[in-house]
C-alpha atoms as a PDB file:
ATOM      1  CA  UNK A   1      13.581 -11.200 -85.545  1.00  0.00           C
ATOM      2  CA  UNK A   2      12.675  -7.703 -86.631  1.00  0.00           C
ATOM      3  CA  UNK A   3       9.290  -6.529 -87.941  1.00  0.00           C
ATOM      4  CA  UNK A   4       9.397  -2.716 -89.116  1.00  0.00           C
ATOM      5  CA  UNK A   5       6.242  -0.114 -89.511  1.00  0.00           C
ATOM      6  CA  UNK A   6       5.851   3.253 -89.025  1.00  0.00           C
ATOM      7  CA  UNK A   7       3.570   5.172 -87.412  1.00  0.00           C
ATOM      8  CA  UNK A   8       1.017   7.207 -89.200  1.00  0.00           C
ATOM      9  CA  UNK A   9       1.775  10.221 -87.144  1.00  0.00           C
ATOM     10  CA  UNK A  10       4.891   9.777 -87.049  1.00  0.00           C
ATOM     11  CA  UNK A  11       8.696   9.391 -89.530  1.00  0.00           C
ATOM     12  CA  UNK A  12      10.284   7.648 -87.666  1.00  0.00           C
ATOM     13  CA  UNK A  13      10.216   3.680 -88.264  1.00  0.00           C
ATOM     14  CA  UNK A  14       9.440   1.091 -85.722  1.00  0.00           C
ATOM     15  CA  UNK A  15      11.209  -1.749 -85.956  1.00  0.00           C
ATOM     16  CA  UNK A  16      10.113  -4.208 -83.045  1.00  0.00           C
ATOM     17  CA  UNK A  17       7.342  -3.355 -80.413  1.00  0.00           C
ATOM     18  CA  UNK A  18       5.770  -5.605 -77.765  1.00  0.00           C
ATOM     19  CA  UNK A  19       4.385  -4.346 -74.571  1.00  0.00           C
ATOM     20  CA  UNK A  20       7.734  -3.146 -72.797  1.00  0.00           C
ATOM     21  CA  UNK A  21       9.360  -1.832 -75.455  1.00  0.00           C
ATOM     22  CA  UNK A  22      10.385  -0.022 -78.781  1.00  0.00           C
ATOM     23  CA  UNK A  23      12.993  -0.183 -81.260  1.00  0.00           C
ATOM     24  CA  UNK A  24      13.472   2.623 -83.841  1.00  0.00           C
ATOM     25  CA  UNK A  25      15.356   2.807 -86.665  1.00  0.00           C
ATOM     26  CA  UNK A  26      16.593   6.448 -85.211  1.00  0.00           C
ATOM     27  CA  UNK A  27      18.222   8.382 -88.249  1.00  0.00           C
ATOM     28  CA  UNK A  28      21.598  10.292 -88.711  1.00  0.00           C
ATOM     29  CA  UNK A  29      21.792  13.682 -88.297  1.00  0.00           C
ATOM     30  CA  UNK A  30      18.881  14.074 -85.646  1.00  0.00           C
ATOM     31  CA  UNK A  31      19.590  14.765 -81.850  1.00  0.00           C
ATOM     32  CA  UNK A  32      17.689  11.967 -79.835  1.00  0.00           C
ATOM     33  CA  UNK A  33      16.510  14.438 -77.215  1.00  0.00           C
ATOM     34  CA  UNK A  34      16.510  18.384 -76.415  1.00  0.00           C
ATOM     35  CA  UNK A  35      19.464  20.079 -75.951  1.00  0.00           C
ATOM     36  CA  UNK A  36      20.723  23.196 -73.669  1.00  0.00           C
ATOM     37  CA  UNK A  37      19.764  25.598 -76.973  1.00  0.00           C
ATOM     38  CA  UNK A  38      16.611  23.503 -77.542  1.00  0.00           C
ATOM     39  CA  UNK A  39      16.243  22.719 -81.199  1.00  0.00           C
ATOM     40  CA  UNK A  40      14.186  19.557 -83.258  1.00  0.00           C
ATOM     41  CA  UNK A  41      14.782  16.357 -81.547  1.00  0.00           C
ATOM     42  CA  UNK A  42      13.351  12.632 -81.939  1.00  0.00           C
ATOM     43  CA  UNK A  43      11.766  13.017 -78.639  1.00  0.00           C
ATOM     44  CA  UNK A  44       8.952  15.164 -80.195  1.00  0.00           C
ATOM     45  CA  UNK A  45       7.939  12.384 -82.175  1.00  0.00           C
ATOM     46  CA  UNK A  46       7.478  10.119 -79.602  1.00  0.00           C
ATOM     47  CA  UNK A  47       3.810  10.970 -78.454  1.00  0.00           C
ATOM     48  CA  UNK A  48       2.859   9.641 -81.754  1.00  0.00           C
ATOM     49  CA  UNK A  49       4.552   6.230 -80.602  1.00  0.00           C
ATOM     50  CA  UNK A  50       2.075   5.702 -77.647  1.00  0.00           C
ATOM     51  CA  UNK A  51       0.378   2.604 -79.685  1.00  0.00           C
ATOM     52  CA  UNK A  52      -2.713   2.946 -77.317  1.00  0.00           C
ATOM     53  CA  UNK A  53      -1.080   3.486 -74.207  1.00  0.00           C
ATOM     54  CA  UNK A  54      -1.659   6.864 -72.043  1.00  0.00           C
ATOM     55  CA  UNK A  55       1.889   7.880 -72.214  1.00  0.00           C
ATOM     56  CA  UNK A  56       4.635   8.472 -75.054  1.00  0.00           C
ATOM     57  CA  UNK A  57       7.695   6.284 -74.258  1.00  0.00           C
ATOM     58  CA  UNK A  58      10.927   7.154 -73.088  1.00  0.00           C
ATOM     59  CA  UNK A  59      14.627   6.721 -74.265  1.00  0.00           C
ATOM     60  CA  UNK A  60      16.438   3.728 -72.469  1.00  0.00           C
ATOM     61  CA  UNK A  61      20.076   4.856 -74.219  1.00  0.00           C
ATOM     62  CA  UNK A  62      21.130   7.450 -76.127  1.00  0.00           C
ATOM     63  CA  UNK A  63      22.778   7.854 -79.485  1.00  0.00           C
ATOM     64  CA  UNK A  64      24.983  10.755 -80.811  1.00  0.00           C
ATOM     65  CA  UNK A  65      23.285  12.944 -83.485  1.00  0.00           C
ATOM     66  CA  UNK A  66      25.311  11.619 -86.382  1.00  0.00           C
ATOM     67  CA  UNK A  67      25.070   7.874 -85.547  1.00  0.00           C
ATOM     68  CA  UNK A  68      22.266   5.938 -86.986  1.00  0.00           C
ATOM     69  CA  UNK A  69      20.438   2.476 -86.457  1.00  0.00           C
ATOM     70  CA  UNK A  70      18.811   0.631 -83.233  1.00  0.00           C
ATOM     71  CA  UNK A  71      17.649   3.006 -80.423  1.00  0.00           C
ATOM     72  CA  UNK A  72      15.654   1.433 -77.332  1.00  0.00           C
ATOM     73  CA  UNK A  73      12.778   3.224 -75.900  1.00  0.00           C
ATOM     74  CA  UNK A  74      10.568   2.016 -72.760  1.00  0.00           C
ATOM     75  CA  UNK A  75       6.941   1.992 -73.039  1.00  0.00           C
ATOM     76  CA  UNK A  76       6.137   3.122 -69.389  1.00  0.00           C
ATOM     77  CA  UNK A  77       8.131   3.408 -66.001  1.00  0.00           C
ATOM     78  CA  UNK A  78       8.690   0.249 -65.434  1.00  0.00           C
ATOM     79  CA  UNK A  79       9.608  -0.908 -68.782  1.00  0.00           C
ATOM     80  CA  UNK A  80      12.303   1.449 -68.228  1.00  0.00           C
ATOM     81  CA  UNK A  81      13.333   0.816 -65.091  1.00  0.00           C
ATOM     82  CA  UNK A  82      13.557  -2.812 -66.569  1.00  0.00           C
ATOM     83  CA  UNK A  83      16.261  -1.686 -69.499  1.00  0.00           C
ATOM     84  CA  UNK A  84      18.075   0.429 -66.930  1.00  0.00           C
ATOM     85  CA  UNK A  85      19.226  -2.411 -65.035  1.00  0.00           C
ATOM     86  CA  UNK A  86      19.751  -4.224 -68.261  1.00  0.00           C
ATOM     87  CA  UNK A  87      21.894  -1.798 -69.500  1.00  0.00           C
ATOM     88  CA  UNK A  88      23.648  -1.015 -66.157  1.00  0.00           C
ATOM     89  CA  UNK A  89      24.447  -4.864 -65.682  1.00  0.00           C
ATOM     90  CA  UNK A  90      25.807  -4.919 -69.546  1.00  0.00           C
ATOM     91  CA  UNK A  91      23.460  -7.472 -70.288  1.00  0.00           C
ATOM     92  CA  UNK A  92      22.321  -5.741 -73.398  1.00  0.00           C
ATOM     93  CA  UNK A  93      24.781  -6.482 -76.566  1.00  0.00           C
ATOM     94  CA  UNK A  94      24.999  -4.004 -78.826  1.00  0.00           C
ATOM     95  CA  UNK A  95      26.744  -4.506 -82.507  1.00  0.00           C
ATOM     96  CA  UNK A  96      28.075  -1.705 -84.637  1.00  0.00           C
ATOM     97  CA  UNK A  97      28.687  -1.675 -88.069  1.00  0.00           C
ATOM     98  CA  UNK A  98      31.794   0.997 -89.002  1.00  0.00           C
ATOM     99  CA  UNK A  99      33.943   1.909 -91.896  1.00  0.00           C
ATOM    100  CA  UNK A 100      37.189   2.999 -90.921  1.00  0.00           C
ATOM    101  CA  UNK A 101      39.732   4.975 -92.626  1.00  0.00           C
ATOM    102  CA  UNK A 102      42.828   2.590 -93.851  1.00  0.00           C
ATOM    103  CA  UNK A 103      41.611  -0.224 -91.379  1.00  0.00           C
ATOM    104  CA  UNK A 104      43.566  -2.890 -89.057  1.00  0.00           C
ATOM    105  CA  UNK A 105      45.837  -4.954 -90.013  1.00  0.00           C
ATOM    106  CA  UNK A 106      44.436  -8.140 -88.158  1.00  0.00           C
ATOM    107  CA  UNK A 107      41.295  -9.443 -88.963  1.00  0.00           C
ATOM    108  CA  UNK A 108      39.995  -8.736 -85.668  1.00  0.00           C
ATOM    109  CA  UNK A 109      41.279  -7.639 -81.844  1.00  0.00           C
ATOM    110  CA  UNK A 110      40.233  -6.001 -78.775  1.00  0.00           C
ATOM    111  CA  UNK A 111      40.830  -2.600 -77.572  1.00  0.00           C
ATOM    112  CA  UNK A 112      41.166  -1.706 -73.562  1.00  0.00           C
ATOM    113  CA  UNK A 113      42.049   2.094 -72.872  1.00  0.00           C
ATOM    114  CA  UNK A 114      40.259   4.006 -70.571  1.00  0.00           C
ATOM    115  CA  UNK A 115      38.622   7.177 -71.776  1.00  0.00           C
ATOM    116  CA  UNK A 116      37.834  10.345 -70.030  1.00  0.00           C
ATOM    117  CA  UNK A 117      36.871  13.949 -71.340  1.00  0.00           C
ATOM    118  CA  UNK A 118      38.987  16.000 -73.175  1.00  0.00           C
ATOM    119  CA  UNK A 119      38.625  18.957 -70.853  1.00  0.00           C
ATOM    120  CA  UNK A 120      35.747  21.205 -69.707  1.00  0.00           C
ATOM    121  CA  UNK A 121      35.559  23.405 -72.507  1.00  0.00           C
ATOM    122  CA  UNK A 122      34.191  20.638 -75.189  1.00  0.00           C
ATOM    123  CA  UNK A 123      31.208  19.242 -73.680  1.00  0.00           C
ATOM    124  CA  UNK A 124      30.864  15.771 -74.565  1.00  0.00           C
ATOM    125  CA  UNK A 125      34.698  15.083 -76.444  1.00  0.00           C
ATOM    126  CA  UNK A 126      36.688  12.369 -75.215  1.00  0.00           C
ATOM    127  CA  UNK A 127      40.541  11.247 -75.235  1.00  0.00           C
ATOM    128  CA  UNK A 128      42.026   8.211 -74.250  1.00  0.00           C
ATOM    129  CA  UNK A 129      43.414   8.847 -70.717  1.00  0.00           C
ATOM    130  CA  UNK A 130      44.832   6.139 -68.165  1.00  0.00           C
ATOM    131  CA  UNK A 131      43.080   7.782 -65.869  1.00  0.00           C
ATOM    132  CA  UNK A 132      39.584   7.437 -67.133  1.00  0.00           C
ATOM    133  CA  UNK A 133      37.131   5.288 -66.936  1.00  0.00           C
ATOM    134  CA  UNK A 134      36.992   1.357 -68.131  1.00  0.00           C
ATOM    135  CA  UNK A 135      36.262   1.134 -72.087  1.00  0.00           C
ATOM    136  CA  UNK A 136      36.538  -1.837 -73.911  1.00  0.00           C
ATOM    137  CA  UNK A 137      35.927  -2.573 -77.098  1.00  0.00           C
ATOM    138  CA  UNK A 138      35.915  -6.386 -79.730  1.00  0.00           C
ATOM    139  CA  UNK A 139      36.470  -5.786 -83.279  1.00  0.00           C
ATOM    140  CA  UNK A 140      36.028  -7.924 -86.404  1.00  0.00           C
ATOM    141  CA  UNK A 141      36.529  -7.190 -90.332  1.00  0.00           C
ATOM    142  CA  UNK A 142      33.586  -7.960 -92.417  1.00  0.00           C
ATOM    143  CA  UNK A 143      34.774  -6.520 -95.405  1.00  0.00           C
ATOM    144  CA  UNK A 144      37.683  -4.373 -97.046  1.00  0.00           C
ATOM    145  CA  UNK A 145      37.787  -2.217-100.100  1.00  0.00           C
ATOM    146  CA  UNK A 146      38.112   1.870-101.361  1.00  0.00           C
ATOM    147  CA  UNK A 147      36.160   4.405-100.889  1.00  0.00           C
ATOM    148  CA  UNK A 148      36.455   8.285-102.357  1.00  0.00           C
ATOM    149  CA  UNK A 149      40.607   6.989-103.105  1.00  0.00           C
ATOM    150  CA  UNK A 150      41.060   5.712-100.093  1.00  0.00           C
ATOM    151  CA  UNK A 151      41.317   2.038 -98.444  1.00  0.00           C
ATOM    152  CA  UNK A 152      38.793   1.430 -96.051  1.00  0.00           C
ATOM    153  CA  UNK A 153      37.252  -1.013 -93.556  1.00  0.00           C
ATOM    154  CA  UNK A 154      34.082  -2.266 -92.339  1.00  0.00           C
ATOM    155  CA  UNK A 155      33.963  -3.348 -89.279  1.00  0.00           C
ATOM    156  CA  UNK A 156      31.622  -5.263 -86.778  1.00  0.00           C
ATOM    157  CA  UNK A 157      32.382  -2.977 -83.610  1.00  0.00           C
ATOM    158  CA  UNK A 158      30.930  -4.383 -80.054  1.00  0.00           C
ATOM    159  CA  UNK A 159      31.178  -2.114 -76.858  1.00  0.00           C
ATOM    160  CA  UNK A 160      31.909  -4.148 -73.421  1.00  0.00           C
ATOM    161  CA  UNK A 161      31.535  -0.621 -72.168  1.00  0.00           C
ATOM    162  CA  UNK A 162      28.902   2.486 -72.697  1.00  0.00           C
ATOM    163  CA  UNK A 163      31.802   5.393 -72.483  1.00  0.00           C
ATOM    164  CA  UNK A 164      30.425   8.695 -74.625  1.00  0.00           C
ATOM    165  CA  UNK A 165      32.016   8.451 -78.056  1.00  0.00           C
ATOM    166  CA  UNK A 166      33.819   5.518 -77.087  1.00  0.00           C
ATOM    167  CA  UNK A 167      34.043   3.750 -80.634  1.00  0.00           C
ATOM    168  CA  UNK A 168      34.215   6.652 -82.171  1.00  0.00           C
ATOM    169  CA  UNK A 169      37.602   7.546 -79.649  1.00  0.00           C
ATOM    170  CA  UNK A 170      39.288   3.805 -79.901  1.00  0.00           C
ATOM    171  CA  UNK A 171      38.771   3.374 -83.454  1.00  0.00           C
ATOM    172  CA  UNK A 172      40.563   6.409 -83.868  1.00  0.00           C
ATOM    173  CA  UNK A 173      43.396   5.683 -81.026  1.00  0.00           C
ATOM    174  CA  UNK A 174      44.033   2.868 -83.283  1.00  0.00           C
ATOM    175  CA  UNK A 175      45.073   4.482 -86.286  1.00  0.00           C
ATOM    176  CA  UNK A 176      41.809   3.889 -87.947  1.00  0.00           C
ATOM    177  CA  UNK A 177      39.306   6.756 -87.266  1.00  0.00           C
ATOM    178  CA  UNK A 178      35.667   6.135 -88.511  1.00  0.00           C
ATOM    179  CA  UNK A 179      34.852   7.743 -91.863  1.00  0.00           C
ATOM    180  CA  UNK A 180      33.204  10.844 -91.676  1.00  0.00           C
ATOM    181  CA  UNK A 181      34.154  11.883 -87.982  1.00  0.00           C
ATOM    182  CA  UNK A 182      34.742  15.183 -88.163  1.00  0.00           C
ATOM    183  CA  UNK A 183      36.304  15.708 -84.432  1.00  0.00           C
ATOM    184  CA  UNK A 184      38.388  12.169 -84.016  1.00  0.00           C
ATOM    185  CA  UNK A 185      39.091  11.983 -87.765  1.00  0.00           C
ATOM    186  CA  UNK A 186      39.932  13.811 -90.826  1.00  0.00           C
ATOM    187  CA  UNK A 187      36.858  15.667 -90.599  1.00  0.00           C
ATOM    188  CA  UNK A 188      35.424  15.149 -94.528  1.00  0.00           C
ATOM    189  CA  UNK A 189      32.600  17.552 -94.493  1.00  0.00           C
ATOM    190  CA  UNK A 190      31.152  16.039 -97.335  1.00  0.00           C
ATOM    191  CA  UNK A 191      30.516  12.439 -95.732  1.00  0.00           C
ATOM    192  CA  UNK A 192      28.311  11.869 -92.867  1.00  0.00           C
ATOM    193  CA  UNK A 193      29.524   9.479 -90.283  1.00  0.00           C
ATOM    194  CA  UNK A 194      29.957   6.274 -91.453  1.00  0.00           C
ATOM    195  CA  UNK A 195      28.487   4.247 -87.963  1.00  0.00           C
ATOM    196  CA  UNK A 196      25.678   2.135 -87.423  1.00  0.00           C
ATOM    197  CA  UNK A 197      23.939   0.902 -84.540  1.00  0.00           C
ATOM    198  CA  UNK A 198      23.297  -2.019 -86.389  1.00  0.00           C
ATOM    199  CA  UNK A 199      21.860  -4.715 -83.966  1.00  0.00           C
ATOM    200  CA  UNK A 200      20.869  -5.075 -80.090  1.00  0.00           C
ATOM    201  CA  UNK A 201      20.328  -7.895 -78.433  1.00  0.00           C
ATOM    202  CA  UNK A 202      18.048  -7.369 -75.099  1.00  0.00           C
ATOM    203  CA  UNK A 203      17.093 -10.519 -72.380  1.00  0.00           C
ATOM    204  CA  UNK A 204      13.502  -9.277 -71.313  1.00  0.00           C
ATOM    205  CA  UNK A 205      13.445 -12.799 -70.224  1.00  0.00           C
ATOM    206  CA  UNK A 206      14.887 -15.460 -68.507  1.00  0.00           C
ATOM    207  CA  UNK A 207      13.013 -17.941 -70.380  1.00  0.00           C
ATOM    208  CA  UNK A 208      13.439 -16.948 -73.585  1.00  0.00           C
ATOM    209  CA  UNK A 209      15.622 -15.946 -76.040  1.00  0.00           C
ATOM    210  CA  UNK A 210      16.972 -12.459 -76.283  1.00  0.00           C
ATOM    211  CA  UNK A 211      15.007 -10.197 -78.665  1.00  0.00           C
ATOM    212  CA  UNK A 212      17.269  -9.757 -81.532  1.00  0.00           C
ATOM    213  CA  UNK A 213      16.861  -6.236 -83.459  1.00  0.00           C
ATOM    214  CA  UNK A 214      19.031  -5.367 -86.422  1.00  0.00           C
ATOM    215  CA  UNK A 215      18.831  -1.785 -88.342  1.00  0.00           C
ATOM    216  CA  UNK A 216      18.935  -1.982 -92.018  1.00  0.00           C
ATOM    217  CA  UNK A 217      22.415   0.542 -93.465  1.00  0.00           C
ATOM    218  CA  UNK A 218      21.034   3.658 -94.158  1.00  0.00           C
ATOM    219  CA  UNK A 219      21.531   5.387 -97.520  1.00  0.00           C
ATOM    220  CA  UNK A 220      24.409   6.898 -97.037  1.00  0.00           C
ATOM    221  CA  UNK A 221      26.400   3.908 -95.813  1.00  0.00           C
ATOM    222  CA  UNK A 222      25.888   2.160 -99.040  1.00  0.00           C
ATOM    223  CA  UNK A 223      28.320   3.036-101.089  1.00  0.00           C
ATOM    224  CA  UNK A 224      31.307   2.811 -98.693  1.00  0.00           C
ATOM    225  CA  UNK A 225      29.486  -0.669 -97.200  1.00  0.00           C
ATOM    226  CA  UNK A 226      29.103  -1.954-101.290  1.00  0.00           C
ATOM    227  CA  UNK A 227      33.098  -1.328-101.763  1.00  0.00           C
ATOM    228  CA  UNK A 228      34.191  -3.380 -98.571  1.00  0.00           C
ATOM    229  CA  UNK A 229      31.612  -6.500-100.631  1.00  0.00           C
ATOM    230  CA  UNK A 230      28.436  -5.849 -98.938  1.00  0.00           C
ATOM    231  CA  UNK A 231      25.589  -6.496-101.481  1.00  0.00           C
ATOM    232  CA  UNK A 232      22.185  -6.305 -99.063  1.00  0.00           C
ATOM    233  CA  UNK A 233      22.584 -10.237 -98.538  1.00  0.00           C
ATOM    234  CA  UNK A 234      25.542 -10.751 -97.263  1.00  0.00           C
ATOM    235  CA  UNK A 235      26.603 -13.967 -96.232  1.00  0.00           C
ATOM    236  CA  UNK A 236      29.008 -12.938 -93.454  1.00  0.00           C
ATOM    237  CA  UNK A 237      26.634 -10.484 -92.253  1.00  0.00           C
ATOM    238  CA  UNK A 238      24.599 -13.947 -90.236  1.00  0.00           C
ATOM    239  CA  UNK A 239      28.394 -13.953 -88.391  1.00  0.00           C
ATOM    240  CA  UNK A 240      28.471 -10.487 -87.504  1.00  0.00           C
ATOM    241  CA  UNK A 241      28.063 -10.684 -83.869  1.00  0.00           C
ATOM    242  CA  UNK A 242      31.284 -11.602 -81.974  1.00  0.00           C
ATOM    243  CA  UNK A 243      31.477 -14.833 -80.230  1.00  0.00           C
ATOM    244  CA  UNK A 244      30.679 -14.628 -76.161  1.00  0.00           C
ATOM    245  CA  UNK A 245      33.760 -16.656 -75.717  1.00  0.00           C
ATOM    246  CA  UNK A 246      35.721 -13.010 -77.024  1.00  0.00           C
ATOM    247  CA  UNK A 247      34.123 -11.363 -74.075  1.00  0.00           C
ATOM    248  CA  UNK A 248      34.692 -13.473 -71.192  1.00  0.00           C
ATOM    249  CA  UNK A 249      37.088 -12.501 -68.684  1.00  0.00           C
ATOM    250  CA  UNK A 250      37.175  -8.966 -69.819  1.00  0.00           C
ATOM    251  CA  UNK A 251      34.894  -6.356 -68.044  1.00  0.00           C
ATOM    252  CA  UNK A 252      33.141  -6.655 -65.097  1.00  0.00           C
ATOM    253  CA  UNK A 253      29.647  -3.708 -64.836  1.00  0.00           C
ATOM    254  CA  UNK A 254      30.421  -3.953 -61.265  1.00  0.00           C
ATOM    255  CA  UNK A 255      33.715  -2.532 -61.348  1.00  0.00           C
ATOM    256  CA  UNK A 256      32.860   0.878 -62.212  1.00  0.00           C
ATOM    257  CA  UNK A 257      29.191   2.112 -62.905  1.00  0.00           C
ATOM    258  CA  UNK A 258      28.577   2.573 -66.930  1.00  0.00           C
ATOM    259  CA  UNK A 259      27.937   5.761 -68.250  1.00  0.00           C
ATOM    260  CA  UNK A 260      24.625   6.233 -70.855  1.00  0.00           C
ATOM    261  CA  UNK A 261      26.029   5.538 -74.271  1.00  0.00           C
ATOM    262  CA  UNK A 262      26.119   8.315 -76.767  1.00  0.00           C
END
């Protein structure tokens, strides 16, 4: 389930805490941490976040400036140390909402092409290279419609993998670049990227349940997300996540060490 406040010192909304962890509702257009040049991040907010305890938590993942939705902070050391190997074993699931330009002709599929960076002088951009490392990605269509005179897509996107950029780089190896990407797709400046971390699912224990946190669409999702028949209830948003029988077989975290996810 996912319970949502937000802190009176603080913008940014909580949406689960207990006493490992956070979950925040991080928004688009904000860098999640400091970077070379310095600049306004979410990390200065996060000493508001302490909820009583004598230090501000700590990112467990990253997300790229222009994605929104679900972002996992530990509460102290070993909180983190606890999502590190949770992340590192692949044990957390992590679904994406996307709308893609044009969109896939099946209603759903799995991509496998290693990824790698483009080349030294672009930082953090990534190509599809056989070289590369392992990134794998399951698909499914939740929706189809137009958007700005244009057929689009929305998609439930889940990463086997944590490769930088990595939906972003498949969906647009496919033919179907995300909405809004200006350096894998058409580069619209006038639409922000159209990708939400939409839901993570995290095993803090072995005798429960995973934790289940979903991100509500944020505003400027919902006209592109109401054309492809999402109305806020949907019913095929409860079958969102992709079935563990899809991901069986395919991706081993032992085979190569994961990258943080960006």
């Amino acid at each position: 389930m996912t319970t949502q406040d937000t802190s009176e010192h603080s913008r940014l909304s909580v949406l689960y805490r207990d006493g490992l962890m956070l979950v925040i509702d991080k928004p688009a257009g904000v860098a999640v941490h400091r970077g070379p040049k310095g600049g306004a991040s979410l990390e200065d907010e996060f000493d508001a976040l302490r909820y009583g305890l004598p230090r501000a938590p700590a990112l467990a993942h990253r997300l790229d400036r222009e994605t929104a939705g679900c972002l996992i902070l530990g509460r102290h050391r070993k909180a983190l140390a606890k999502l590190g190997l949770l992340f590192k074993q692949g044990r957390i699931g992590k679904t994406y909402w996307a709308i893609v330009a044009g969109g896939p002709d099946a209603d759903e599929g799995f991509i496998d092409k290693p990824l790698a960076r483009l080349d030294e002088t672009r930082g953090w951009w990534m190509k599809v290279d056989p070289a590369g490392q392992p990134s794998q990605t399951r698909w499914r269509v939740l929706g189809r419609g137009e958007f700005k005179g244009q057929r689009v897509a929305w998609l439930a996107m889940k990463p086997l993998t944590g490769r930088t950029h990595q939906l972003r780089v498949h969906a647009a190896s496919e033919g179907w670049p995300i909405v809004g990407d200006a350096i894998y797709g058409a580069g619209d400046r006038q639409v922000s990227l159209q990708l939400l971390a939409r839901r993570v699912e995290v095993p803090l224990s072995a005798s429960k349940p995973p934790i289940v946190v979903e991100a509500p669409p944020p505003a400027h999702m919902g006209e592109a997300l109401r054309a492809c028949g999402w109305t806020g209830d949907n019913p095929q948003d409860a079958n969102e996540s992709l079935p563990d029988s899809c991901l069986r077989d395919r991706y081993s975290p032992a085979d190569q060490p994961p990258v943080i996810e960006r």
